[in-house]
N, C-alpha and C. Protein backbone atom coordinates (compact mmCIF):
# COMPACT_ATOMS: atom_id res chain seq x y z
N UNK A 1 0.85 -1.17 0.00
CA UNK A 1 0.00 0.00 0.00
C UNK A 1 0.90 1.23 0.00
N UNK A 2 0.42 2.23 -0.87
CA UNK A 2 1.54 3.18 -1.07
C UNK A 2 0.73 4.78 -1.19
N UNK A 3 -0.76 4.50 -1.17
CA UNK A 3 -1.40 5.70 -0.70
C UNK A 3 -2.93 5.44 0.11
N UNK A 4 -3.31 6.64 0.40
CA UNK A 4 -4.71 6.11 1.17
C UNK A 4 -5.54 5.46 0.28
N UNK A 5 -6.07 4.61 0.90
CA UNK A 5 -7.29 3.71 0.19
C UNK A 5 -9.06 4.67 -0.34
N UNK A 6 -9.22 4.56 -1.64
CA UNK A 6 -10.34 5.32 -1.83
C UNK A 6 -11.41 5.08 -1.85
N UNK A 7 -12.18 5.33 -1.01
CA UNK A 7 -14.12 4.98 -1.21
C UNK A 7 -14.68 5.23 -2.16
N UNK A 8 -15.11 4.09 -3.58
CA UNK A 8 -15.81 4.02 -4.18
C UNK A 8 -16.94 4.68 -4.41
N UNK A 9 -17.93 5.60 -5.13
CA UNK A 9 -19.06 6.33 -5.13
C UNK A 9 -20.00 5.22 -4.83
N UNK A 10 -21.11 4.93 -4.07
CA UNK A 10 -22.42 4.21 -4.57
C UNK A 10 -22.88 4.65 -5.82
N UNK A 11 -22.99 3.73 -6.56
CA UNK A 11 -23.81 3.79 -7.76
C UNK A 11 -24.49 2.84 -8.71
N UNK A 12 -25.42 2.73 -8.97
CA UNK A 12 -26.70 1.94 -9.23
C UNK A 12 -26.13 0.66 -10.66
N UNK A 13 -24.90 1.61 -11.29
CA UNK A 13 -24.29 1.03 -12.39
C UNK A 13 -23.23 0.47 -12.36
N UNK A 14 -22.31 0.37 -10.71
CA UNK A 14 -21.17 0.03 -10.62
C UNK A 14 -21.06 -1.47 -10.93
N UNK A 15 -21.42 -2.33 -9.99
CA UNK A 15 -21.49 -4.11 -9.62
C UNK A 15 -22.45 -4.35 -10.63
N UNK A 16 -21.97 -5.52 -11.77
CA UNK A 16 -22.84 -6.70 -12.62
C UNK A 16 -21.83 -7.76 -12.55
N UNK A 17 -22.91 -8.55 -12.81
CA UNK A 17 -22.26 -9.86 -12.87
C UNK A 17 -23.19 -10.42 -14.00
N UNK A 18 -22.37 -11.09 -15.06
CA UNK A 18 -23.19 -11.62 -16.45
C UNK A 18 -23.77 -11.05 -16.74
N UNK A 19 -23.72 -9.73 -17.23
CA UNK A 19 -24.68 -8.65 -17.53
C UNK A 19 -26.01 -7.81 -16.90
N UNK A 20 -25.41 -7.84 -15.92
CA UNK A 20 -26.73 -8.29 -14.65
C UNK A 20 -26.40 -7.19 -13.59
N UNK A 21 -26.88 -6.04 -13.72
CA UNK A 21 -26.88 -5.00 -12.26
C UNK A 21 -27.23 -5.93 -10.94
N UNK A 22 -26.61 -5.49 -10.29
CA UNK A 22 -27.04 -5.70 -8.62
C UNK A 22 -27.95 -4.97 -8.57
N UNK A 23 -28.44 -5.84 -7.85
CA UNK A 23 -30.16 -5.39 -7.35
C UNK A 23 -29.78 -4.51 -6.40
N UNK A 24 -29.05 -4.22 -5.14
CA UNK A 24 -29.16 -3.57 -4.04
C UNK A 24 -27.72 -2.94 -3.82
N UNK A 25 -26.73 -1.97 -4.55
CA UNK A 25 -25.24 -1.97 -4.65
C UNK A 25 -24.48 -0.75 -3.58
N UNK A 26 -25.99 -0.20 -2.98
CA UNK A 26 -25.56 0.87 -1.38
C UNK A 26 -25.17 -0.18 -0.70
N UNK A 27 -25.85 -1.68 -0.34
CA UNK A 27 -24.77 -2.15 0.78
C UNK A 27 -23.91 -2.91 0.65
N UNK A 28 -22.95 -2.14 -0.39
CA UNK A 28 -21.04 -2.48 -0.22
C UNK A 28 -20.80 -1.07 -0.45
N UNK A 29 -19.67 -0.68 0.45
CA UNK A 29 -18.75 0.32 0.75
C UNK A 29 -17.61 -0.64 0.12
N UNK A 30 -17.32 0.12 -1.53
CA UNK A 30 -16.19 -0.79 -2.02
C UNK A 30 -14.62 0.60 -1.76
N UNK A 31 -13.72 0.06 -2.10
CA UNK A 31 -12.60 0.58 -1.85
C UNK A 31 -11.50 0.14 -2.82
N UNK A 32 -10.75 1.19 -3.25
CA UNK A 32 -9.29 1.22 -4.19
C UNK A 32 -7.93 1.24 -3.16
N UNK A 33 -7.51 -0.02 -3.37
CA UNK A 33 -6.29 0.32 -2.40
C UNK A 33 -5.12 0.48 -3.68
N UNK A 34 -4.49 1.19 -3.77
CA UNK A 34 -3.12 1.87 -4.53
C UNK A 34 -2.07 0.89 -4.07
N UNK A 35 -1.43 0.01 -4.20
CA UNK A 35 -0.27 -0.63 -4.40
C UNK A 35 0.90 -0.17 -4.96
N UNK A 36 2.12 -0.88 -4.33
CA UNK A 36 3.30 -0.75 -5.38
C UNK A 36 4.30 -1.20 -4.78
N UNK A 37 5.08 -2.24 -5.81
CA UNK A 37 6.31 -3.09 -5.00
C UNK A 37 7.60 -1.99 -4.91
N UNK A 38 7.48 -0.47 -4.63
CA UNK A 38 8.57 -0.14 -4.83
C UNK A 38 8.24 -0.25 -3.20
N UNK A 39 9.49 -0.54 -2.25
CA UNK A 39 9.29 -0.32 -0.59
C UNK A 39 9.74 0.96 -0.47
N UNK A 40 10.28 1.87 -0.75
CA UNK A 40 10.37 3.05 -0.52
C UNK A 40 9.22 3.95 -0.39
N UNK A 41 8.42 3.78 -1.25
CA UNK A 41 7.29 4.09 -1.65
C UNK A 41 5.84 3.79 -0.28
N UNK A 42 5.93 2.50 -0.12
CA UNK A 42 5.19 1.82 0.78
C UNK A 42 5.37 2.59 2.16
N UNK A 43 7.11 2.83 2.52
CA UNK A 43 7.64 2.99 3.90
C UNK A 43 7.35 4.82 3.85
N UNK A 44 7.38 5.63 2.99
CA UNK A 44 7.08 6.73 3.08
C UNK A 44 5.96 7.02 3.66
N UNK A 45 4.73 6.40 2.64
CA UNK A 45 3.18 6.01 3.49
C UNK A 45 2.95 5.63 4.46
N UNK A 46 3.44 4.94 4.91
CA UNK A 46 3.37 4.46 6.28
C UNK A 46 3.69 5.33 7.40
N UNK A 47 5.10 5.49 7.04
CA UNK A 47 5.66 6.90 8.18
C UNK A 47 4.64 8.01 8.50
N UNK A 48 3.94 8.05 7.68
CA UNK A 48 3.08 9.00 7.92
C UNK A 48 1.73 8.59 8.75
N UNK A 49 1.60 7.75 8.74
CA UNK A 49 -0.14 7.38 9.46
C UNK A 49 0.34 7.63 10.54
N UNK A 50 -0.94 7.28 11.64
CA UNK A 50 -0.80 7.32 13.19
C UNK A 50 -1.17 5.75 13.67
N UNK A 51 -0.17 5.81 14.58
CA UNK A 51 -0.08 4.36 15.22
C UNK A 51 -1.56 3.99 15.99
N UNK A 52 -1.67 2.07 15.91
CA UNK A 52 -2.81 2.23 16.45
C UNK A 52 -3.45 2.05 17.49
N UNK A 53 -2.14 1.95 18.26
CA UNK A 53 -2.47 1.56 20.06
C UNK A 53 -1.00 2.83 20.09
N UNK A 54 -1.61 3.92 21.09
CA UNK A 54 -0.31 4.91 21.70
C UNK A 54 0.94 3.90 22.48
N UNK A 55 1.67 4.97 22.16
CA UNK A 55 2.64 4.01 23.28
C UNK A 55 2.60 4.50 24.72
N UNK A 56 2.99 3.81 25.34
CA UNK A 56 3.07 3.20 26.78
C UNK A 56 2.93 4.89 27.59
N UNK A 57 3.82 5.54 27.51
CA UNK A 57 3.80 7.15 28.03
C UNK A 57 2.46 7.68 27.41
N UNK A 58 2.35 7.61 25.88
CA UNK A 58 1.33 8.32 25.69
C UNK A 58 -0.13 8.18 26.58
N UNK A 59 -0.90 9.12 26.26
CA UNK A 59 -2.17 8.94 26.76
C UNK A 59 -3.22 8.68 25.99
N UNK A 60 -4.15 7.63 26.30
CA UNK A 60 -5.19 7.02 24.82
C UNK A 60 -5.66 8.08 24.32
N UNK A 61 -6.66 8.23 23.20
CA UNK A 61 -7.71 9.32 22.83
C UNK A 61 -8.83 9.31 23.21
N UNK A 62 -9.00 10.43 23.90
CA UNK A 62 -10.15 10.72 24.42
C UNK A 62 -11.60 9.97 24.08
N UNK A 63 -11.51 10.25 22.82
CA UNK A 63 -13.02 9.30 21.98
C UNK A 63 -12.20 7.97 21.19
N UNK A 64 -12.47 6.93 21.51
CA UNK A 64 -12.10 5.83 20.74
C UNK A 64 -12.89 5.03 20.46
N UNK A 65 -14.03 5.27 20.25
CA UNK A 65 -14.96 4.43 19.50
C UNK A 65 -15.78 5.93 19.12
N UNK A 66 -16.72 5.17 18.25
CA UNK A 66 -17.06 6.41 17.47
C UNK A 66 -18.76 5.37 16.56
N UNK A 67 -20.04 6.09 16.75
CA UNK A 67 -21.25 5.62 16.02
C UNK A 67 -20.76 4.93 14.78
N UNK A 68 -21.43 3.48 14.68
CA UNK A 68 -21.16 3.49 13.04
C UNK A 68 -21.59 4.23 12.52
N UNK A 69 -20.80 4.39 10.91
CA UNK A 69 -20.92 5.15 10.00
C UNK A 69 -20.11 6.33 10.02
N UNK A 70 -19.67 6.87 11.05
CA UNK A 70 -18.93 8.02 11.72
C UNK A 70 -17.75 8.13 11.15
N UNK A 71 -16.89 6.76 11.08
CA UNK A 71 -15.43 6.75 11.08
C UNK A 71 -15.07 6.55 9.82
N UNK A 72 -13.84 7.06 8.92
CA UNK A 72 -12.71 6.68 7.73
C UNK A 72 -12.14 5.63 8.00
N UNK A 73 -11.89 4.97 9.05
CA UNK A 73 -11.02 4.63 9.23
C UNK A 73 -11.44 3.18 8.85
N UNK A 74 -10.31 2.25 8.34
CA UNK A 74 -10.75 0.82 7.36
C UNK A 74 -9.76 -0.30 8.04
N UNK A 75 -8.94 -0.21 8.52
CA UNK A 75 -8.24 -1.41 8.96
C UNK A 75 -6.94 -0.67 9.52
N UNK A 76 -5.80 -1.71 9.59
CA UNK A 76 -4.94 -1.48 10.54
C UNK A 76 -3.56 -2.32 9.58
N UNK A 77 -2.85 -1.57 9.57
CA UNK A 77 -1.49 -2.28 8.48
C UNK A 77 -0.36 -2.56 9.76
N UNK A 78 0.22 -3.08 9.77
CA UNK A 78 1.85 -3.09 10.35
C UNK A 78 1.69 -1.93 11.34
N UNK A 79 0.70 -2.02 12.48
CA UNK A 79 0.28 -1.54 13.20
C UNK A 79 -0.40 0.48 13.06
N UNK A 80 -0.37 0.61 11.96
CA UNK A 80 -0.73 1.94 11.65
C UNK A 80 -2.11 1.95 11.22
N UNK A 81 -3.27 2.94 11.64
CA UNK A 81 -4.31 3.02 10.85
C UNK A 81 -4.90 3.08 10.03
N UNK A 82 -5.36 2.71 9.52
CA UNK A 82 -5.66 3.04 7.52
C UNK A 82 -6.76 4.03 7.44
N UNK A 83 -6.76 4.98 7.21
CA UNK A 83 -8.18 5.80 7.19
C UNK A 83 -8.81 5.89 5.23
N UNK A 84 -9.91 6.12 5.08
CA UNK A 84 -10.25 6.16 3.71
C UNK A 84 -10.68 7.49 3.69
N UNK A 85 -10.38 7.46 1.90
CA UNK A 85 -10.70 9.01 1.66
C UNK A 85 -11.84 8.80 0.13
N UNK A 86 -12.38 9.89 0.06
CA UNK A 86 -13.60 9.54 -0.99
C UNK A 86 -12.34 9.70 -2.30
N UNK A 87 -13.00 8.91 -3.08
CA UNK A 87 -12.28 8.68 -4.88
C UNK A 87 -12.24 9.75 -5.48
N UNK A 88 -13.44 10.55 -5.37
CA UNK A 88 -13.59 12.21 -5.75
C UNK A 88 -13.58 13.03 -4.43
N UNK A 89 -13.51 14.13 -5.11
CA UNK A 89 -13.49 15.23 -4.04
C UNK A 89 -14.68 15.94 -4.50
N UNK A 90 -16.57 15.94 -2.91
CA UNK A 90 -17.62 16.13 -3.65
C UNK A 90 -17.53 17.83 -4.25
């Protein structure tokens, strides 16, 4: 992974299968993850996220859970957060 991962638009025309719209295609939140075997590339990205347990001195965050639907945030790499960002900018 070598940049933030992008949230897909919902849209009525995205998902077919055999020529065949999905009947119902709001419930998948799909996502573009950006790859690339250069590791330089990868380790730059990374350096940059925020870790996902503070360390030991630090102090947790205040809010750490959050309503679904609320949060960007998509998983957890080599201990850093992954947050998502929309594909467009609305």
């Amino acid at each position: 992974m070598c940049e933030f991962p992008r949230e897909l638009p919902h849209r009525s025309d995205l998902l077919s299968q055999r020529g065949r719209l999905h009947l119902d295609p709001d419930m998948f939140y799909l996502h573009v993850w950006p790859l690339s075997g250069n590791p330089c590339r990868r380790n730059a990205f990374l350096s940059g996220l925020q870790r996902s347990l503070p360390l030991q001195e630090e102090s947790p965050p205040e809010q750490s859970m959050m309503l679904a639907g609320n949060s960007s945030l998509i998983g957890v790499f080599e201990g850093k957060l992954i947050p998502s960002i929309p594909l467009l900018d609305a």
